[in-house]
C-alpha atoms as a PDB file:
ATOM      1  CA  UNK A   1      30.815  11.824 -54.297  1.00  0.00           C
ATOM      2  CA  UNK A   2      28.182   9.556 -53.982  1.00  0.00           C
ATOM      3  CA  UNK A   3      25.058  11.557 -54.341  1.00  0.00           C
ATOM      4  CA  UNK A   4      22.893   9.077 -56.911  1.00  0.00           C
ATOM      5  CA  UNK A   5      23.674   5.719 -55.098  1.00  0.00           C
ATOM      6  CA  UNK A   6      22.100   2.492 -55.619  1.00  0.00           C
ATOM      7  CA  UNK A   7      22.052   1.241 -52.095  1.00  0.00           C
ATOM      8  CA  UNK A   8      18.175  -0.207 -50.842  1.00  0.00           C
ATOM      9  CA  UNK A   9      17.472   0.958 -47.596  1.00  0.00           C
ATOM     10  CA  UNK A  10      16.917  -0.962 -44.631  1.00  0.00           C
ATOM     11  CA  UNK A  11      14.243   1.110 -42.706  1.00  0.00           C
ATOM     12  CA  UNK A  12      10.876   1.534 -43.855  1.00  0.00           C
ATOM     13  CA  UNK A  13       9.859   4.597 -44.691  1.00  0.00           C
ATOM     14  CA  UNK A  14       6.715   4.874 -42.592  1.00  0.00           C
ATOM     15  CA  UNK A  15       8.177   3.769 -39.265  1.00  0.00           C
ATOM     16  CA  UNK A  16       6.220   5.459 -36.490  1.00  0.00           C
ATOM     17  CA  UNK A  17       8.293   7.828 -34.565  1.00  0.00           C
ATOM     18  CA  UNK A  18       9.462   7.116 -31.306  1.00  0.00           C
ATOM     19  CA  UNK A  19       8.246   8.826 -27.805  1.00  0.00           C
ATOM     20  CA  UNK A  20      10.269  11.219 -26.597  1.00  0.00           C
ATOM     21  CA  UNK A  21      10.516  11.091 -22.862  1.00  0.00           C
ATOM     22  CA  UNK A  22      13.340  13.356 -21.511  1.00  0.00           C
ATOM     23  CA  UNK A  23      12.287  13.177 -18.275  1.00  0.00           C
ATOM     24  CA  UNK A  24      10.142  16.898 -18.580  1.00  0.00           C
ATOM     25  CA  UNK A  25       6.868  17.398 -17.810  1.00  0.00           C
ATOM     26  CA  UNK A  26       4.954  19.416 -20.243  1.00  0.00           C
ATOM     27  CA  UNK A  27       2.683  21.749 -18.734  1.00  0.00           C
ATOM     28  CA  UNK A  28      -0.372  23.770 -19.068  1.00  0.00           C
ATOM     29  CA  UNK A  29      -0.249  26.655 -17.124  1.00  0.00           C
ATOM     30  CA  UNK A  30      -2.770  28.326 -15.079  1.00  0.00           C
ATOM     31  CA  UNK A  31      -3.741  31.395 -16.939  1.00  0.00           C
ATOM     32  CA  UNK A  32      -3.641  29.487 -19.970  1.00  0.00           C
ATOM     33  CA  UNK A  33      -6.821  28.001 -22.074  1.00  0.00           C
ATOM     34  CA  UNK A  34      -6.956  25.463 -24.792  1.00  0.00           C
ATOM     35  CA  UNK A  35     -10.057  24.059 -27.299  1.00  0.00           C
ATOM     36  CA  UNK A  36      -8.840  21.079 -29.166  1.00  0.00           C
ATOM     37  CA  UNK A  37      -6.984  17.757 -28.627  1.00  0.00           C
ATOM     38  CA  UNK A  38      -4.081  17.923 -26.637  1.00  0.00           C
ATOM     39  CA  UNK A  39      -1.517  14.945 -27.357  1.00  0.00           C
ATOM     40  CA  UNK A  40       1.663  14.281 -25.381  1.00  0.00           C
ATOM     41  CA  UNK A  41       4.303  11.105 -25.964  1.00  0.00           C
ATOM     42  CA  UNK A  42       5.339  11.922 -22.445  1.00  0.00           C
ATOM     43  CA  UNK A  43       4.220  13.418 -18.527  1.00  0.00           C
ATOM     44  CA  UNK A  44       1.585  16.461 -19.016  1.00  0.00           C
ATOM     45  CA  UNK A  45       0.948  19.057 -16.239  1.00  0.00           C
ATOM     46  CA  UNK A  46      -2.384  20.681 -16.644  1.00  0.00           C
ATOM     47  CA  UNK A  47      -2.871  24.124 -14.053  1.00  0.00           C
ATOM     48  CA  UNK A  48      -4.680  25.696 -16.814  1.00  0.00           C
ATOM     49  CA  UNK A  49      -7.930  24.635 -18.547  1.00  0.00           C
ATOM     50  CA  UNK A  50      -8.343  22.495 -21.507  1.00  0.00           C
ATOM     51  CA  UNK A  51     -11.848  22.294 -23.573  1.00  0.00           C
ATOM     52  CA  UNK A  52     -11.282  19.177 -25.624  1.00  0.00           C
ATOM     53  CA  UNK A  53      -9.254  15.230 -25.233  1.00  0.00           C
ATOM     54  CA  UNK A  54      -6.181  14.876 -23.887  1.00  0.00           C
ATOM     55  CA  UNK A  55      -4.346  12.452 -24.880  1.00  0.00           C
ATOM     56  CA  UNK A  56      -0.754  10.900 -23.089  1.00  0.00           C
ATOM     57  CA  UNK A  57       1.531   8.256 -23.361  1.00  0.00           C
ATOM     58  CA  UNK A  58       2.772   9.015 -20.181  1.00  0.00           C
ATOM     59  CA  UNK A  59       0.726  10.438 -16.883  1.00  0.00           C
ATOM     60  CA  UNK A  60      -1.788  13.347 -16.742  1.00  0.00           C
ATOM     61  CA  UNK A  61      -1.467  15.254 -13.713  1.00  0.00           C
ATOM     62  CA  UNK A  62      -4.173  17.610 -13.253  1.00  0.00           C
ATOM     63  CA  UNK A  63      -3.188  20.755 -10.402  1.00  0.00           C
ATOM     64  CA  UNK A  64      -5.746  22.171  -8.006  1.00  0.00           C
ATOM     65  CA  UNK A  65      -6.442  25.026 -10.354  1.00  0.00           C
ATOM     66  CA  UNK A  66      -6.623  22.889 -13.332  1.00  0.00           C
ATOM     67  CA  UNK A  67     -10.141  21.913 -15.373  1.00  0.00           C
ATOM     68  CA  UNK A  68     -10.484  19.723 -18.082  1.00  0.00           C
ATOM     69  CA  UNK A  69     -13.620  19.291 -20.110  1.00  0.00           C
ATOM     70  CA  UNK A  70     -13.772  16.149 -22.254  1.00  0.00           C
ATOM     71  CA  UNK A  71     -12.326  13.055 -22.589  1.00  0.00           C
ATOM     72  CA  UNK A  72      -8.917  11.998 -20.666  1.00  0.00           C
ATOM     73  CA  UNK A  73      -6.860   9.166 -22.208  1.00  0.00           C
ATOM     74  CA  UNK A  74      -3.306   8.182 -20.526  1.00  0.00           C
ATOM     75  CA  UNK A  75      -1.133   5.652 -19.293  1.00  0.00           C
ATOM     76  CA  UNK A  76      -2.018   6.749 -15.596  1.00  0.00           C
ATOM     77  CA  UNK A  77      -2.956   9.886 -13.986  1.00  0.00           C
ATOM     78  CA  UNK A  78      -3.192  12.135 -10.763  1.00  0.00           C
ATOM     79  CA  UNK A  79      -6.459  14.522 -10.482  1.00  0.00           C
ATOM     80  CA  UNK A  80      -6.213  17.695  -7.451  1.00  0.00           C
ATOM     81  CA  UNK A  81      -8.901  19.764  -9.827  1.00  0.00           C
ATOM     82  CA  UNK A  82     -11.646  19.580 -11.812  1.00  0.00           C
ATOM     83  CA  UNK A  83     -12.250  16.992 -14.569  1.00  0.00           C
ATOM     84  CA  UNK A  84     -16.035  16.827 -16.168  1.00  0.00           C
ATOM     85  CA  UNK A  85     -15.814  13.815 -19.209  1.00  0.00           C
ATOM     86  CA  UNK A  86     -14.812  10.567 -19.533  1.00  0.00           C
ATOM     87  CA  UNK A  87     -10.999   9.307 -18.126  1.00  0.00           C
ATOM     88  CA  UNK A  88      -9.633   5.961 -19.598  1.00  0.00           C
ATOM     89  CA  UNK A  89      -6.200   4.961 -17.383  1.00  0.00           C
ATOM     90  CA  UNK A  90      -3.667   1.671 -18.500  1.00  0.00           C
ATOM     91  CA  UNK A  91      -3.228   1.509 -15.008  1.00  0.00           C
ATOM     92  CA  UNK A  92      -3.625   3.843 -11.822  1.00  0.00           C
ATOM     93  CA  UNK A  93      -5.817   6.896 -11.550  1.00  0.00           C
ATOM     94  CA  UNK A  94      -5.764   8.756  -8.102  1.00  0.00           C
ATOM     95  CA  UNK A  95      -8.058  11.025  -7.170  1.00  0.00           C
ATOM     96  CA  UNK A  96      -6.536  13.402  -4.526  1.00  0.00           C
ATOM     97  CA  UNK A  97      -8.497  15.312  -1.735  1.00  0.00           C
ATOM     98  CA  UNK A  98      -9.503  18.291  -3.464  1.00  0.00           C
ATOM     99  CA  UNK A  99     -10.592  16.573  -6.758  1.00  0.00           C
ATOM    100  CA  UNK A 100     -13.896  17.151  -8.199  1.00  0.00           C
ATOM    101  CA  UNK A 101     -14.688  14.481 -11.560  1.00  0.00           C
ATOM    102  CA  UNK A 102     -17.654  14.040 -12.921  1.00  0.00           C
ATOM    103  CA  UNK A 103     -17.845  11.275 -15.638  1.00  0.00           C
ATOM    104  CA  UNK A 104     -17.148   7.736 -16.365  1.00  0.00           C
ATOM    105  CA  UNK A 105     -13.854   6.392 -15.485  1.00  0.00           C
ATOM    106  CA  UNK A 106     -12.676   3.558 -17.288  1.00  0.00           C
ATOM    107  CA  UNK A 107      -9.414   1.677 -15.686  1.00  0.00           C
ATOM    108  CA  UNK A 108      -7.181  -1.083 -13.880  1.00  0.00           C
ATOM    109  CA  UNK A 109      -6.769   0.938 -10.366  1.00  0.00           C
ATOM    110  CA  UNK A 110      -8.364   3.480  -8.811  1.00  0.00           C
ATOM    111  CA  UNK A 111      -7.323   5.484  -5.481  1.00  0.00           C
ATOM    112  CA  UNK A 112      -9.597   7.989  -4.046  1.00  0.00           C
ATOM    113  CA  UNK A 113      -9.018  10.251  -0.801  1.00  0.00           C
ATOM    114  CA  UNK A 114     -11.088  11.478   1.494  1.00  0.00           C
ATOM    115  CA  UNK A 115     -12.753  14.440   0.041  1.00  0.00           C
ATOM    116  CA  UNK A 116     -12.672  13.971  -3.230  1.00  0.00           C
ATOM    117  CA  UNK A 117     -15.919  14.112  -5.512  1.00  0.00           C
ATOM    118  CA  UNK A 118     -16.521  11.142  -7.823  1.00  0.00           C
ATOM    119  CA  UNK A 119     -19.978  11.610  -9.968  1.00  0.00           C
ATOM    120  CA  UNK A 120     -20.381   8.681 -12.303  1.00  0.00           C
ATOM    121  CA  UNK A 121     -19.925   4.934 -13.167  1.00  0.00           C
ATOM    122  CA  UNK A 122     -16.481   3.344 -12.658  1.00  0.00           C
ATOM    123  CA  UNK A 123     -15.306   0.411 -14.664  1.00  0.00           C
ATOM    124  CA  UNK A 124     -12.404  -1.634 -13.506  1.00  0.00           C
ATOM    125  CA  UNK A 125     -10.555  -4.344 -15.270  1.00  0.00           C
ATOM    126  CA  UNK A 126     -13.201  -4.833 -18.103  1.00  0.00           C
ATOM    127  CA  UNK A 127     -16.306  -4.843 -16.129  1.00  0.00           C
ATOM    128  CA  UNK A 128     -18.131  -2.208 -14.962  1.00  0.00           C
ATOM    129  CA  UNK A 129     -18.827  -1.693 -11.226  1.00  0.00           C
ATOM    130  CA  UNK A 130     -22.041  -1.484 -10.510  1.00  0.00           C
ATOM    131  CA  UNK A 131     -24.462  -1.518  -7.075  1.00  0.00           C
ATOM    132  CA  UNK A 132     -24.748  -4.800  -5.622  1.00  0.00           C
ATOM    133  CA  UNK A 133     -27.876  -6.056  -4.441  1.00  0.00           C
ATOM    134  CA  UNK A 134     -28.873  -6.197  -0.912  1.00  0.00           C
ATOM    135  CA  UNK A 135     -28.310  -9.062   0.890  1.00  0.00           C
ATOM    136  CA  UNK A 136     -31.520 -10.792   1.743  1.00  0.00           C
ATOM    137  CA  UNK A 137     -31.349 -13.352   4.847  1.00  0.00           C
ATOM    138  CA  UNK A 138     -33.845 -15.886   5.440  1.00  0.00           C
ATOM    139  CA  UNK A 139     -34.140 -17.942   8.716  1.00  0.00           C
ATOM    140  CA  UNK A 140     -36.166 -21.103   8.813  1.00  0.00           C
ATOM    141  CA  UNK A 141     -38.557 -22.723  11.587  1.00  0.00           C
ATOM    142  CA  UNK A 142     -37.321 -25.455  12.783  1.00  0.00           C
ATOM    143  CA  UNK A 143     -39.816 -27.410  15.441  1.00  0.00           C
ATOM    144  CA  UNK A 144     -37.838 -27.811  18.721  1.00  0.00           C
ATOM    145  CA  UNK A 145     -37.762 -31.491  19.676  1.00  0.00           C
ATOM    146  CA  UNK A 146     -36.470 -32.353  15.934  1.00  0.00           C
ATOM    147  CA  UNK A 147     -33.498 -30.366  16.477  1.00  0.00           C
ATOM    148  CA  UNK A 148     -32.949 -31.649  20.605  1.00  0.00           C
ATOM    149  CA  UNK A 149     -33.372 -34.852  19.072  1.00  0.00           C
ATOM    150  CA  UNK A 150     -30.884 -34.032  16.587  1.00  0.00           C
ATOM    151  CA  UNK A 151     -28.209 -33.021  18.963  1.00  0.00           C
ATOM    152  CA  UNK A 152     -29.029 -36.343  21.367  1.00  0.00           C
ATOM    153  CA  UNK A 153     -28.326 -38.768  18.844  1.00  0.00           C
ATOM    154  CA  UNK A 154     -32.211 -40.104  18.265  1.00  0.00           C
END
């Protein structure tokens, strides 16, 4: 019986917990509302609504009947309903036909179908996309025996 030994131990105490991806999707269904911060190490479904950040290691998939209001922050994620705040994606956020976000999006690729509804300022790769400015062309004069002379050799 070794209940009182003196043995040190080799892991820290405050090591961060592992993700736990199984695979699953956790979901949010339709019929169901949440106010808060949602946080997920994994995939999250969202059918239902969802007042508040949520937050996922993995991607945020947001059904046709799902809403979020507030802030979006994932790995990558694909939207079919309504998101109003701001979504920040590692890497791909698609925007499917019936989408409707309004807000800022902040990531490294973006995919949009036809009919989806983007309202708001896209940043990609660390810069922020803006409108260019129009292109402005200029044509010069030229007299017309300067440029036959030109092409003769003179």
């Amino acid at each position: 019986m070794a209940f009182f030994q003196n043995e040190k131990r080799t892991e820290p105490m405050n090591k961060a917990a592992e993700p736990v991806n199984t695979g699953k999707i956790n979901s949010i269904m339709e019929g169901t509302s949440i106010e808060g911060e949602v946080r997920s190490d994994s995939n999250i479904r969202i059918d239902g609504r969802v007042k508040g950040t949520v937050n996922a290691r993995g991607r945020v998939i947001v059904g046709q009947s799902g809403v979020i209001e507030g802030e979006v922050i994932c790995s990558s994620s694909d939207i079919e309903g309504t998101v109003t705040g701001k979504v920040t994606c590692q890497d791909l956020l698609s925007l499917k036909a019936t989408a409707k976000l309004q807000g800022d999006i902040n990531t490294k690729k973006l995919a949009i179908e036809p009919g989806a509804v983007f309202t708001g300022n896209c940043s990609m790769g660390g810069g922020v996309v803006k409108e260019m400015d129009p292109v402005r062309l200029r044509t010069e004069n030229k007299p017309a025996e300067s440029s036959a002379s030109a092409r003769s050799g003179n």
